[in-house]
Protein backbone atom coordinates (compact mmCIF):
# COMPACT_ATOMS: atom_id res chain seq x y z
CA UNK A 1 -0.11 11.47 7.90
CA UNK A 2 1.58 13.20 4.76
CA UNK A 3 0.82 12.00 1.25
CA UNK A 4 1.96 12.51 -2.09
CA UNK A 5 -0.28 13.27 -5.61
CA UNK A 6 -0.33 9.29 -5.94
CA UNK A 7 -1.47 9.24 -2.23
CA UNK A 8 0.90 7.35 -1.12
CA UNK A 9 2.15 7.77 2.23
CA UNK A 10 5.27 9.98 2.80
CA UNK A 11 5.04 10.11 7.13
CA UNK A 12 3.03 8.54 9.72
CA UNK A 13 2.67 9.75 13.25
CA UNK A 14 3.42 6.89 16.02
CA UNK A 15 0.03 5.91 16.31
CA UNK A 16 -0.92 5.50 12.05
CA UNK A 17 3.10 3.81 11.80
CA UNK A 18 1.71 1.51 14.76
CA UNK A 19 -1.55 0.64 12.67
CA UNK A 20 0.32 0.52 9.63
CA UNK A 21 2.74 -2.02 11.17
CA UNK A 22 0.27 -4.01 11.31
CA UNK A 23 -1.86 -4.85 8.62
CA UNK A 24 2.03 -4.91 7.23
CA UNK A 25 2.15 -1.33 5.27
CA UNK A 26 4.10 1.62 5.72
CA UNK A 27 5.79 4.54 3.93
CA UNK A 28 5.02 4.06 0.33
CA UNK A 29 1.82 2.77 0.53
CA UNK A 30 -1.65 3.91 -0.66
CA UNK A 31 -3.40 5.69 2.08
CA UNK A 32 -6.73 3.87 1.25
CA UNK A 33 -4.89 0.84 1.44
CA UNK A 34 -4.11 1.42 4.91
CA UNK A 35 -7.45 3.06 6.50
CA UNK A 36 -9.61 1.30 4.26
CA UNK A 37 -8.20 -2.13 2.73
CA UNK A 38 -9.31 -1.21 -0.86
CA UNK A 39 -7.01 -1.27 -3.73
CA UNK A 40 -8.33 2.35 -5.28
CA UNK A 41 -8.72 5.68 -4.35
CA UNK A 42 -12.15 6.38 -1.94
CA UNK A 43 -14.87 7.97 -3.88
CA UNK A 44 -14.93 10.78 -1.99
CA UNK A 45 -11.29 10.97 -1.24
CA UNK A 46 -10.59 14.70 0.72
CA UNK A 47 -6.71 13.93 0.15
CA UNK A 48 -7.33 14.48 -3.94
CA UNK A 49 -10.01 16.81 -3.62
CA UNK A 50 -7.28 18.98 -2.05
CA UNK A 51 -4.78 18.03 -4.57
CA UNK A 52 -6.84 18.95 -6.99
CA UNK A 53 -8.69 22.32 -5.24
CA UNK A 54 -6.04 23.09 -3.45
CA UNK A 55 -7.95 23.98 -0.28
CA UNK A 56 -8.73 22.26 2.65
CA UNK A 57 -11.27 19.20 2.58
CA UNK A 58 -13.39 17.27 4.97
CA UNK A 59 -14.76 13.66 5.26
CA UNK A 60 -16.22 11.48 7.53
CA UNK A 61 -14.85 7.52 7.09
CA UNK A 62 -16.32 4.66 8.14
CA UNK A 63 -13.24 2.49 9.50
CA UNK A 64 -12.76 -1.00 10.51
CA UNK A 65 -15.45 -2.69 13.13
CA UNK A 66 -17.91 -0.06 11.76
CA UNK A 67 -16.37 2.77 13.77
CA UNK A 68 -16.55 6.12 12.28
CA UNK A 69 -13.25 8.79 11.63
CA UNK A 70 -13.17 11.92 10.15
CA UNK A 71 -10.64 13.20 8.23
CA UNK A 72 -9.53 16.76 7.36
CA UNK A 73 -6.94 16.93 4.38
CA UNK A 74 -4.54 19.94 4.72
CA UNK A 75 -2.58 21.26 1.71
CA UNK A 76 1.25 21.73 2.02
CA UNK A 77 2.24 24.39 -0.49
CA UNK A 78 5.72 24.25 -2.23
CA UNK A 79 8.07 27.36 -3.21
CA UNK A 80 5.47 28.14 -6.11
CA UNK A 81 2.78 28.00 -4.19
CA UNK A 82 1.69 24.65 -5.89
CA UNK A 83 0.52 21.45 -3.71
CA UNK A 84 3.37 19.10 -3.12
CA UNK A 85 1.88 17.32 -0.53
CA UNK A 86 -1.50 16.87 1.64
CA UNK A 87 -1.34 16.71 5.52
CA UNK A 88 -4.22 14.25 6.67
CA UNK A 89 -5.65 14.68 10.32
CA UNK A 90 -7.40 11.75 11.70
CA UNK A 91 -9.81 11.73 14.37
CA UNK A 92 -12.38 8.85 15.74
């Protein structure tokens, strides 16, 4: 999954579009939203800890039916060298 500095969702692989499909939410929609159901950012949200470190950052998520995912947010520099964009890698 690719997000933007709102962290809102810019791509989905086939099996996050599938999920996101749905619970009826797709491109354009908050990321926490879609793993989480909540209407604001995580706490601990990796995706803006890279946006705002601009390094890579870590978390483990506890997901729907109490299973547990971690996530590893990526950043995707742009010509500058500034974050445009975090890549977020999902594993259960």
């Amino acid at each position: 999954m690719v997000v933007d500095r709102d962290l809102r969702i810019v791509w989905l692989n086939k099996p996050l579009r599938e999920l996101a499909e749905r619970k009826k939410l797709g491109v354009g929609s908050a990321c926490f939203e879609l793993f989480h159901d909540h209407s604001e950012m995580c706490v601990d949200c990796e995706a803006a800890e890279t946006f705002r470190t601009g390094h890579r950052a870590r978390c483990v998520h506890q997901g729907d039916e109490g299973r547990y995912c971690e996530s590893v947010a990526s950043p995707i520099l742009d010509a500058d060298g500034n974050v445009a964009q975090v890549m977020l890698m999902v594993r259960d």
